[in-house]
N, C-alpha and C. Protein backbone atom coordinates (compact mmCIF):
# COMPACT_ATOMS: atom_id res chain seq x y z
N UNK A 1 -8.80 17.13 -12.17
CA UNK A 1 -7.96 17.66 -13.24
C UNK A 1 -6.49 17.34 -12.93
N UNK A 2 -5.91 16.85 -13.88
CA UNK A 2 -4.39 16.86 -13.97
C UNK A 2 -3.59 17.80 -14.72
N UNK A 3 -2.46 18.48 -14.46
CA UNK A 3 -1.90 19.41 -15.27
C UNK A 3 -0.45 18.87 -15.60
N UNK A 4 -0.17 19.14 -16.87
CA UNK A 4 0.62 18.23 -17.17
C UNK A 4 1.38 19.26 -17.93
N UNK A 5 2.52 19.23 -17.81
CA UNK A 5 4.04 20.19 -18.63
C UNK A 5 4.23 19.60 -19.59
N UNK A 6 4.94 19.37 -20.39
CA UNK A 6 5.24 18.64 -21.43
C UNK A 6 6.87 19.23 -21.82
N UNK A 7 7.72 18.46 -21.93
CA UNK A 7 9.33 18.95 -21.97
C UNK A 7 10.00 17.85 -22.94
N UNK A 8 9.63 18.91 -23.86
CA UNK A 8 10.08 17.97 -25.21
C UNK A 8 10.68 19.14 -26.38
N UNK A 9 12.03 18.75 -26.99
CA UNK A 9 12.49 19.96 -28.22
C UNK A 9 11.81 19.50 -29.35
N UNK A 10 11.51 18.35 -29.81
CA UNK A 10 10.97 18.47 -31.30
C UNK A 10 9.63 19.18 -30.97
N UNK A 11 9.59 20.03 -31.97
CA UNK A 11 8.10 20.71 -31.62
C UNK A 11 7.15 20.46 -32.15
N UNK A 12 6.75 19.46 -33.49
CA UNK A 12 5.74 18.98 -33.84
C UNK A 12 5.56 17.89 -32.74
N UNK A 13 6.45 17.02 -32.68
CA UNK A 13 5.75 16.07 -31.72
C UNK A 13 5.19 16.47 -30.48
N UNK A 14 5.66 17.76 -29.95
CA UNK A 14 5.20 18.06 -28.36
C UNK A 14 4.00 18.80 -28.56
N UNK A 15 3.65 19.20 -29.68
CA UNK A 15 2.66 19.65 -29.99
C UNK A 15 1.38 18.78 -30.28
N UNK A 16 1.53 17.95 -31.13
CA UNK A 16 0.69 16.72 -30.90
C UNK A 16 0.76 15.76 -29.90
N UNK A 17 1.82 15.82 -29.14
CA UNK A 17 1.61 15.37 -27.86
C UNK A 17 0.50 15.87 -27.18
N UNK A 18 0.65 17.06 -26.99
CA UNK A 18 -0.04 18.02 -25.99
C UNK A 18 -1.90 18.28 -27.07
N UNK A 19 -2.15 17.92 -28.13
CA UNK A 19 -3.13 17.37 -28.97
C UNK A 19 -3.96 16.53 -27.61
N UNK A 20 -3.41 15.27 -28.04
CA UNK A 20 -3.39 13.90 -28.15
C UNK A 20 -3.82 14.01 -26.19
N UNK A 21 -2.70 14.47 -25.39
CA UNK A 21 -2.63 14.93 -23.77
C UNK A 21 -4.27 15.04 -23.61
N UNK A 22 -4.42 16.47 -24.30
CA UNK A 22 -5.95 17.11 -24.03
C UNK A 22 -7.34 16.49 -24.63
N UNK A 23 -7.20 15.66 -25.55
CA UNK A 23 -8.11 14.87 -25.94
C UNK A 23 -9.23 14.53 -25.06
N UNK A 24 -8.41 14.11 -23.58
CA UNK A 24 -9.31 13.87 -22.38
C UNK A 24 -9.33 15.04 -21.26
N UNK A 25 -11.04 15.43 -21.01
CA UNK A 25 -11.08 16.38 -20.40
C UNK A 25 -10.35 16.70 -19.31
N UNK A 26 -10.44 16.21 -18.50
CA UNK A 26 -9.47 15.38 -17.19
C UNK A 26 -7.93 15.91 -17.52
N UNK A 27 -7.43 16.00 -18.22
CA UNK A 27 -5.84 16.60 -18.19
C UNK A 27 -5.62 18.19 -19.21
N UNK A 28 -5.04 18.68 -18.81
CA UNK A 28 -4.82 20.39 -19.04
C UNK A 28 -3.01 20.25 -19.11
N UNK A 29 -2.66 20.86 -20.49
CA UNK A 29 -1.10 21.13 -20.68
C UNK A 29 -0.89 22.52 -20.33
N UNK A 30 -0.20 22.61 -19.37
CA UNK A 30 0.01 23.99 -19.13
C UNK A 30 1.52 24.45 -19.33
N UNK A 31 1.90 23.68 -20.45
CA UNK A 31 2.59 24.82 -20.96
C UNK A 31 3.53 23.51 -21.82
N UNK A 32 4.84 23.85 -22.75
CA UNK A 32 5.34 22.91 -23.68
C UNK A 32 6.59 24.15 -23.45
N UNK A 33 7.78 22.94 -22.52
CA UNK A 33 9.52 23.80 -22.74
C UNK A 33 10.08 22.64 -23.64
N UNK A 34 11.01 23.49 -24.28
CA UNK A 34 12.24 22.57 -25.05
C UNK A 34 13.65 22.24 -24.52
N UNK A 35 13.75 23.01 -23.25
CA UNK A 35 15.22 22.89 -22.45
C UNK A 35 14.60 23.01 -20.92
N UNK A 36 15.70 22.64 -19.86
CA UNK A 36 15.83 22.92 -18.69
C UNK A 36 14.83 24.07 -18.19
N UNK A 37 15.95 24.97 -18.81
CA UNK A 37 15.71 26.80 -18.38
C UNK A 37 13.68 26.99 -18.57
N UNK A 38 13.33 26.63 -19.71
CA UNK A 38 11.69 27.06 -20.16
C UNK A 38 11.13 26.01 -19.28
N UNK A 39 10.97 24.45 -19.09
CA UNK A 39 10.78 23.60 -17.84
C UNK A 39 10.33 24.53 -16.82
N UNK A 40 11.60 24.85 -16.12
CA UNK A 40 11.73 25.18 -14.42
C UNK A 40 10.36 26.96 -14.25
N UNK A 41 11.11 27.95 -15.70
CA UNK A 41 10.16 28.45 -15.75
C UNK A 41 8.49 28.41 -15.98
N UNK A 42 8.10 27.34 -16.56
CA UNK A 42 6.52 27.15 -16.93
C UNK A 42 6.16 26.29 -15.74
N UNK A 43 7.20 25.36 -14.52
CA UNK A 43 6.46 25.01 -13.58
C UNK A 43 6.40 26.39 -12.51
N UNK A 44 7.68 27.48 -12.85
CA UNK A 44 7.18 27.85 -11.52
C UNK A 44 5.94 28.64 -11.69
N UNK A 45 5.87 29.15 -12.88
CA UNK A 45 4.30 29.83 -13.72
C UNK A 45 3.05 29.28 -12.74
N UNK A 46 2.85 28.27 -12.88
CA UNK A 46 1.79 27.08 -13.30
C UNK A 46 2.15 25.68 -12.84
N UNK A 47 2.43 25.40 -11.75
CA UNK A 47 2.52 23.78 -11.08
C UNK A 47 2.25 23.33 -12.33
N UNK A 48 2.83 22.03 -12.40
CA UNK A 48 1.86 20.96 -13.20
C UNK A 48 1.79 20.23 -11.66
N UNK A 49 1.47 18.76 -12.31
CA UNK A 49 0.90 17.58 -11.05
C UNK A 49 2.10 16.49 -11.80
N UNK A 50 1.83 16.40 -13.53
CA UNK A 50 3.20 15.76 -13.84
C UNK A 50 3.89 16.02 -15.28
N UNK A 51 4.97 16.02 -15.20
CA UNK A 51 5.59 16.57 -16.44
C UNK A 51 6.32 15.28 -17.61
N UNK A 52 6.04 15.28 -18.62
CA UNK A 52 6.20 14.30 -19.57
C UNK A 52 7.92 14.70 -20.19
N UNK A 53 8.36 14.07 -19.77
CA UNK A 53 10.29 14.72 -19.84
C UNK A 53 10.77 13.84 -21.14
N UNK A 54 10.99 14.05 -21.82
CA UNK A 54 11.82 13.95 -22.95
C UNK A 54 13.17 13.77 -22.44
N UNK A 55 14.16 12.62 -22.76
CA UNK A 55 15.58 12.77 -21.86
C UNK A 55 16.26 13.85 -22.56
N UNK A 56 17.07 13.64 -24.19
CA UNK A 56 17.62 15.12 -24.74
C UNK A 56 16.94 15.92 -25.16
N UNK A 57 17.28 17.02 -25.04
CA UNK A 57 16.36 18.16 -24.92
C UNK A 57 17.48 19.71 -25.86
N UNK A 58 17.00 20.89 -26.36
CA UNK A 58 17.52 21.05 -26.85
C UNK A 58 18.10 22.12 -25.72
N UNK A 59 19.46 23.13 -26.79
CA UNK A 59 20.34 23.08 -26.08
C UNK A 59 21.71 22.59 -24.89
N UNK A 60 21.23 21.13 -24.87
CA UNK A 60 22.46 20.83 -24.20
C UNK A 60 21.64 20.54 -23.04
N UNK A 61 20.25 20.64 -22.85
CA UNK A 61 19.36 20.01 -21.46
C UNK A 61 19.55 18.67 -21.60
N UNK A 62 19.25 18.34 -20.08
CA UNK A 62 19.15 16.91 -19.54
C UNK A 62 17.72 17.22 -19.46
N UNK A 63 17.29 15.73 -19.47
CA UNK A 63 15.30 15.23 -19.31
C UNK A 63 15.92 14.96 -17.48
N UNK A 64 16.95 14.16 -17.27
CA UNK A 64 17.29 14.27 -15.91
C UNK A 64 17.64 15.29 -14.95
N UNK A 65 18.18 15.92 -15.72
CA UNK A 65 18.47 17.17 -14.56
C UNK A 65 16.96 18.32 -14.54
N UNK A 66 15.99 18.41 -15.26
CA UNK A 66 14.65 18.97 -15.52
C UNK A 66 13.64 17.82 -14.51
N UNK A 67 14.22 16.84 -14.49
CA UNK A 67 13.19 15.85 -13.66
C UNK A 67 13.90 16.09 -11.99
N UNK A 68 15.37 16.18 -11.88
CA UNK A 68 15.50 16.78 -10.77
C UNK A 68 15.30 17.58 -10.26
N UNK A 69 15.52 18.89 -11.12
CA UNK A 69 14.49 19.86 -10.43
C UNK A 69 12.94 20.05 -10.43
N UNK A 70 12.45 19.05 -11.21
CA UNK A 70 11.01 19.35 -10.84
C UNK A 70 10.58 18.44 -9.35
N UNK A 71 11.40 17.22 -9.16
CA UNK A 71 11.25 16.55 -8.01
C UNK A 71 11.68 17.37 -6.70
N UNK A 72 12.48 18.59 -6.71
CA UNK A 72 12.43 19.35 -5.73
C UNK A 72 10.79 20.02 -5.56
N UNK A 73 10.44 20.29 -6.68
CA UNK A 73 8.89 21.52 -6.46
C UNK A 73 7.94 20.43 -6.58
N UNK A 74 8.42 19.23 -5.72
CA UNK A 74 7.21 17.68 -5.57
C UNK A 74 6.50 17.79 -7.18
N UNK A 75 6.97 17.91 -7.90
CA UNK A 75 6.35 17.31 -9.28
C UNK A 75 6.55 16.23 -9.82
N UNK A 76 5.88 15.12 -10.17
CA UNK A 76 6.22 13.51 -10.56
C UNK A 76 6.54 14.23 -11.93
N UNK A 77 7.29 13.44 -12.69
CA UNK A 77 8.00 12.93 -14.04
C UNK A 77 8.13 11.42 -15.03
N UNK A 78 7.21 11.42 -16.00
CA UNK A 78 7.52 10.21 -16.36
C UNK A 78 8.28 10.40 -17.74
N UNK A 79 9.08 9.89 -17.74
CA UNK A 79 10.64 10.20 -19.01
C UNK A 79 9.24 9.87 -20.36
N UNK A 80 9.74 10.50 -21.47
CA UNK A 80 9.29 9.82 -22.91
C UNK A 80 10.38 9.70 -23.96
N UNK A 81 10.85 8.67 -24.05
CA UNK A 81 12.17 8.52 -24.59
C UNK A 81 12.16 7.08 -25.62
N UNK A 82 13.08 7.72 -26.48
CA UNK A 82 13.10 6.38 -27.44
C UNK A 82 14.11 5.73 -26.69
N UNK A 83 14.64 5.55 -26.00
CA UNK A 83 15.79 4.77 -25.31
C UNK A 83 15.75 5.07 -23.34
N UNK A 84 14.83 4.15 -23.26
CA UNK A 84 14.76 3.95 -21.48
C UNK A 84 16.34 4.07 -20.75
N UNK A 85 16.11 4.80 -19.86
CA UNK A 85 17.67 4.60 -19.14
C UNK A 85 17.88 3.36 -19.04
N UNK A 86 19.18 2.79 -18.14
CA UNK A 86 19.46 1.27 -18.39
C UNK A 86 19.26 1.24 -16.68
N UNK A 87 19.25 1.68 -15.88
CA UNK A 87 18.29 1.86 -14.44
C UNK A 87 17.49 2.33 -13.99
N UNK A 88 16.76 1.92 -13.22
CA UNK A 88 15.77 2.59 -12.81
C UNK A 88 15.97 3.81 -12.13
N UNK A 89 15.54 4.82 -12.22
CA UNK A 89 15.49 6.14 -11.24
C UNK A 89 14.19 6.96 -10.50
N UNK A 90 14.01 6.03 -9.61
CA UNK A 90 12.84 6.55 -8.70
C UNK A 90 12.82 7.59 -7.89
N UNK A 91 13.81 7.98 -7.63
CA UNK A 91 13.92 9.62 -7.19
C UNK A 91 13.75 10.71 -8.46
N UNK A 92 14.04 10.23 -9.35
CA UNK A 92 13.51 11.35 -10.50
C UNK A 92 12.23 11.01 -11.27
N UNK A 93 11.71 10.20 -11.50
CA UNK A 93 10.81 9.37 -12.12
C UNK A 93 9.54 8.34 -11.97
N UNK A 94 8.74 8.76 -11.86
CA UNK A 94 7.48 6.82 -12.01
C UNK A 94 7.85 6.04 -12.78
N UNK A 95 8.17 6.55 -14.33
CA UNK A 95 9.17 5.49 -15.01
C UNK A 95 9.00 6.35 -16.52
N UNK A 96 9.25 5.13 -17.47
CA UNK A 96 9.38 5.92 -18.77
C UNK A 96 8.53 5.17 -20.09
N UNK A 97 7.75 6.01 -20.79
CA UNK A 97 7.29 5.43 -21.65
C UNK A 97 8.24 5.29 -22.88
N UNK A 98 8.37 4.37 -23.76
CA UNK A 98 9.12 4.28 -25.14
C UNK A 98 8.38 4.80 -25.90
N UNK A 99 8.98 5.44 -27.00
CA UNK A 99 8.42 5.73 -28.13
C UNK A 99 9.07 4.86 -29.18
N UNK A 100 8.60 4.70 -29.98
CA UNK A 100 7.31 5.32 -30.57
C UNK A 100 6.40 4.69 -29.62
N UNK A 101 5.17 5.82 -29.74
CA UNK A 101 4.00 4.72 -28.26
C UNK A 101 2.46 5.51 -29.24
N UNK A 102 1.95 4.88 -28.63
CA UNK A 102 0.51 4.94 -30.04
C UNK A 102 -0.78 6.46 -29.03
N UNK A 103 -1.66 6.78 -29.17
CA UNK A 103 -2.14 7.29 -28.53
C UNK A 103 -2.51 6.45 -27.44
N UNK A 104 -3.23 5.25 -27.97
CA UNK A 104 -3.59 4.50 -26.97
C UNK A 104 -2.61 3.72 -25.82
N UNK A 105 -1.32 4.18 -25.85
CA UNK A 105 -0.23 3.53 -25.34
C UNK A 105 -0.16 4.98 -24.16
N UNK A 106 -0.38 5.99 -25.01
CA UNK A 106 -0.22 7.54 -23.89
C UNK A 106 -1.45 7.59 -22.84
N UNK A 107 -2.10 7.17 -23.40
CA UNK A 107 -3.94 7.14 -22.34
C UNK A 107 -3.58 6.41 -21.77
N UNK A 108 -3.02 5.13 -21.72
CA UNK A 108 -2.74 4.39 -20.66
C UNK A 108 -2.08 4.25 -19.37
N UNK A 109 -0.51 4.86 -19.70
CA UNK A 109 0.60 5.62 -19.19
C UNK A 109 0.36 6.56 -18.33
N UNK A 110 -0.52 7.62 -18.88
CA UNK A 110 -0.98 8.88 -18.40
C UNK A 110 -2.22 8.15 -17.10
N UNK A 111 -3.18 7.58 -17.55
CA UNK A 111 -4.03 6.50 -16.21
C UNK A 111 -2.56 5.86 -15.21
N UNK A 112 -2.14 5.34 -15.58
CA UNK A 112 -1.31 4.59 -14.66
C UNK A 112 -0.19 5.99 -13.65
N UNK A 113 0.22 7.04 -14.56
CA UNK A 113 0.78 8.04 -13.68
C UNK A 113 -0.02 8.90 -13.02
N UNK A 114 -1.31 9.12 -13.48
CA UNK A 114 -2.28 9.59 -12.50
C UNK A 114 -2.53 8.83 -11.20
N UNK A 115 -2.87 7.47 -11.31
CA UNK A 115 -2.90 6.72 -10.45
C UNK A 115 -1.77 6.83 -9.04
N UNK A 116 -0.52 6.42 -9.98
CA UNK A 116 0.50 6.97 -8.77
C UNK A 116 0.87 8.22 -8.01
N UNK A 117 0.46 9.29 -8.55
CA UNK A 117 0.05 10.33 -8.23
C UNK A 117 -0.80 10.98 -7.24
N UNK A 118 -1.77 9.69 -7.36
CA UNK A 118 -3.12 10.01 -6.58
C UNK A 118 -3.08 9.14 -5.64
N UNK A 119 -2.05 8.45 -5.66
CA UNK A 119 -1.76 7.24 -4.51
C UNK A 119 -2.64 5.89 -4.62
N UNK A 120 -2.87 5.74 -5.68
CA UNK A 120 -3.66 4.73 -5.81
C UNK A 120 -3.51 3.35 -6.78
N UNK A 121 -3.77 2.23 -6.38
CA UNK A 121 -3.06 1.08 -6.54
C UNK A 121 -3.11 1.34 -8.22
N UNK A 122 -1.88 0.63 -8.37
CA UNK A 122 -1.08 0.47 -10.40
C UNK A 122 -1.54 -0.79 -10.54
N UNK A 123 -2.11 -1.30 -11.53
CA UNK A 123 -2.19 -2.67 -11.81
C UNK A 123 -1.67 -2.90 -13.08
N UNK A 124 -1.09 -3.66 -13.59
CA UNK A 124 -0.13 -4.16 -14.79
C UNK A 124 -1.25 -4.55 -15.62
N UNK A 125 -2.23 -4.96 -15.96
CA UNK A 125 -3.13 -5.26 -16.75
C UNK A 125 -3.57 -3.36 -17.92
N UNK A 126 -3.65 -2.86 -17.05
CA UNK A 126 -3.98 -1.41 -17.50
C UNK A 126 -2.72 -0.37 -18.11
N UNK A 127 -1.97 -0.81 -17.98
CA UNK A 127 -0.59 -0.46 -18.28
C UNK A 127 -0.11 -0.91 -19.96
N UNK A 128 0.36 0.15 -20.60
CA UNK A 128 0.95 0.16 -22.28
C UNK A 128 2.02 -0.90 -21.77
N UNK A 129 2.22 -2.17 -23.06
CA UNK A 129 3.67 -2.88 -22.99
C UNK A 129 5.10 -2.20 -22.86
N UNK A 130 4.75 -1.02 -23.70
CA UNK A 130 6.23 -0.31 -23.64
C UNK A 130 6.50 0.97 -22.27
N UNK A 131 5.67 0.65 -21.45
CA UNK A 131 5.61 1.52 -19.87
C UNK A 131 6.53 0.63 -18.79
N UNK A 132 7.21 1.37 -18.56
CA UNK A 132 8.33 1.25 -17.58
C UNK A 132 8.23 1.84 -16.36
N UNK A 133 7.80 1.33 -15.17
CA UNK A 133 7.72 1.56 -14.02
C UNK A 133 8.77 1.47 -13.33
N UNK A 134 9.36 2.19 -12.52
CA UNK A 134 10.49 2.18 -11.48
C UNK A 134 9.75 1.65 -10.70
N UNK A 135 10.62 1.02 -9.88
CA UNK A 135 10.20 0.00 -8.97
C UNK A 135 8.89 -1.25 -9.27
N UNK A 136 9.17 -2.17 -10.12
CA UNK A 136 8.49 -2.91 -10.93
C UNK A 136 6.94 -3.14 -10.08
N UNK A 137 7.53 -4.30 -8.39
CA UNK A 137 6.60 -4.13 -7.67
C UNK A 137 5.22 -3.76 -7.15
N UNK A 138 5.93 -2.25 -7.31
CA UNK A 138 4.62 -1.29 -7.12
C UNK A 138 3.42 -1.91 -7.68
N UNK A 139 3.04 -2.92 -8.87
CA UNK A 139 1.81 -3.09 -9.44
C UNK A 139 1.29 -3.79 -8.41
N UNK A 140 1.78 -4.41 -7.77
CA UNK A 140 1.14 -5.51 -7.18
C UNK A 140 0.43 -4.94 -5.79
N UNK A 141 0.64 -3.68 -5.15
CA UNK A 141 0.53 -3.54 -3.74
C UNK A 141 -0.94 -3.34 -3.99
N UNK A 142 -1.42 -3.59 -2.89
CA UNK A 142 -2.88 -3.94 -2.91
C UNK A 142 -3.41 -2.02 -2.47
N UNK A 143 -4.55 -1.81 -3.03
CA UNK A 143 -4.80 -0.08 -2.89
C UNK A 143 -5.20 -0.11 -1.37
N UNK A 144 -5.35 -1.18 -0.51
CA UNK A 144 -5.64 -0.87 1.55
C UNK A 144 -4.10 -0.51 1.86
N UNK A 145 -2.75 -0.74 1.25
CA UNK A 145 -1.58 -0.70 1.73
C UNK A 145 -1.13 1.12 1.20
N UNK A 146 -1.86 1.23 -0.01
CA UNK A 146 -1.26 3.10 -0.26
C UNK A 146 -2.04 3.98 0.96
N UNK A 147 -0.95 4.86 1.66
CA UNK A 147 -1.21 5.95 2.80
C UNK A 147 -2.35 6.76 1.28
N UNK A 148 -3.40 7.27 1.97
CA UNK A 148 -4.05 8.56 1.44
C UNK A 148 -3.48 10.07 1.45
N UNK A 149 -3.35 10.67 0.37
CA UNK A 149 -2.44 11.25 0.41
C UNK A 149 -3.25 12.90 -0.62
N UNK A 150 -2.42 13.93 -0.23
CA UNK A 150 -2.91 15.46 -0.34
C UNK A 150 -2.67 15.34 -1.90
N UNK A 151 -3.82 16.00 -2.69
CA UNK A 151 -3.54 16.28 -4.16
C UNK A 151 -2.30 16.39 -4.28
N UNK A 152 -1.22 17.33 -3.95
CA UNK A 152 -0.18 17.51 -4.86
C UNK A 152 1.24 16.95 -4.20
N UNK A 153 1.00 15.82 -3.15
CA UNK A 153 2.50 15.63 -2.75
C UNK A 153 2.00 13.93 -2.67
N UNK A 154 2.98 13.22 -2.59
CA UNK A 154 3.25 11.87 -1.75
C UNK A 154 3.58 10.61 -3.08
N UNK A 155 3.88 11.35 -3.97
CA UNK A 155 4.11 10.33 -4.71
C UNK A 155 5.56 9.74 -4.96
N UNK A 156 6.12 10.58 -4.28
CA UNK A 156 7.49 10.24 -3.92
C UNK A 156 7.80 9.08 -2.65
N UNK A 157 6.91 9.09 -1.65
CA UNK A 157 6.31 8.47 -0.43
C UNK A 157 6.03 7.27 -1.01
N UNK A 158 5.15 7.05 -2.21
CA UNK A 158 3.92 5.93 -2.66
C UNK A 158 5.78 4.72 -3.07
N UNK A 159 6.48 5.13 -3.81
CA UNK A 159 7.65 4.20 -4.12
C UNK A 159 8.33 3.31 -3.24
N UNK A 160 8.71 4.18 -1.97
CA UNK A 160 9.54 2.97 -1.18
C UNK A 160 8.58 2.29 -0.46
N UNK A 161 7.24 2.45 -0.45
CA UNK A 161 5.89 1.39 -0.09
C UNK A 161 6.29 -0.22 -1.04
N UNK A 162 6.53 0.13 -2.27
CA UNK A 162 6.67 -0.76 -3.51
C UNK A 162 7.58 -1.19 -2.92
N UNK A 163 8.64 -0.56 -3.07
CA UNK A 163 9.94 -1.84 -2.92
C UNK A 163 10.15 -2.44 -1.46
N UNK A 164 9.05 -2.04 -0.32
CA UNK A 164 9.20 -2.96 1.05
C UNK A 164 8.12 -4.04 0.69
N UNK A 165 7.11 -3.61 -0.23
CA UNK A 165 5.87 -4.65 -0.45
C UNK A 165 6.73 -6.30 -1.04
């Protein structure tokens, strides 16, 4: 099981996000914030494993500063944004999907951030066109080179593997 936050202000879309999320048994939304403040509270509720960050957010939240603090409580983050940052940020992030992105673009995304999550090799073939990986690399490392690693930590670990590979 994966548990997944969802940190998004429009609320129809995070709502059919979180639809669309649960479709597959395998992932559980445990919970939908629209700012910072509801974020930090529904992870400390309820871990997720990874949180789907929206960059603006309402009230005046950052998707970055919500991905920084979830990267303190070891939670991965993959941005969902109509406009990818213009660098990469692997201390806050696996990377970012674009929207508009289709369901079948989120099943994919969501496989590929499980994967990194679970420490286990990314391959670019399985990956949505509009998925943005920090640290590009990473697809290529062969799964004998990822350390095995505890359900809920090391995916922060699994990145600078990528960029020495």
């Amino acid at each position: 099981m994966l548990n997944i936050l969802i940190v998004e202000d429009e609320r129809l879309f995070a709502e059919t996000l979180r639809d669309l999320v649960q479709l597959n048994p395998r992932y559980i939304v445990t919970g939908i914030a629209e700012d910072k403040e509801q974020a930090i509270a529904l992870a400390d509720a309820q871990p997720p494993d990874l949180a789907l960050v929206d960059l603006q957010l309402a009230h005046g939240s950052s998707g970055f500063a919500v991905a920084a603090k979830l990267a303190e409580r070891d939670v991965a983050c993959l941005f969902t944004s109509g406009k990818a940052p213009a660098f990469p940020l692997p201390d806050l992030a696996l990377g970012c999907l674009l929207k508009p992105f289709s369901e079948e673009d989120l099943v994919r995304a969501l496989r590929t951030a499980e994967d990194a999550i679970r420490g286990r090799a990314v391959f670019r073939p399985s990956r949505p066109a509009n998925l943005r990986l920090y640290g590009e690399e990473q697809a290529e490392i062969e799964a004998s080179q990822l350390p095995v690693r505890a359900r809920r930590r090391g995916w922060k670990d699994w990145l600078p593997l990528a960029r020495a590979g």
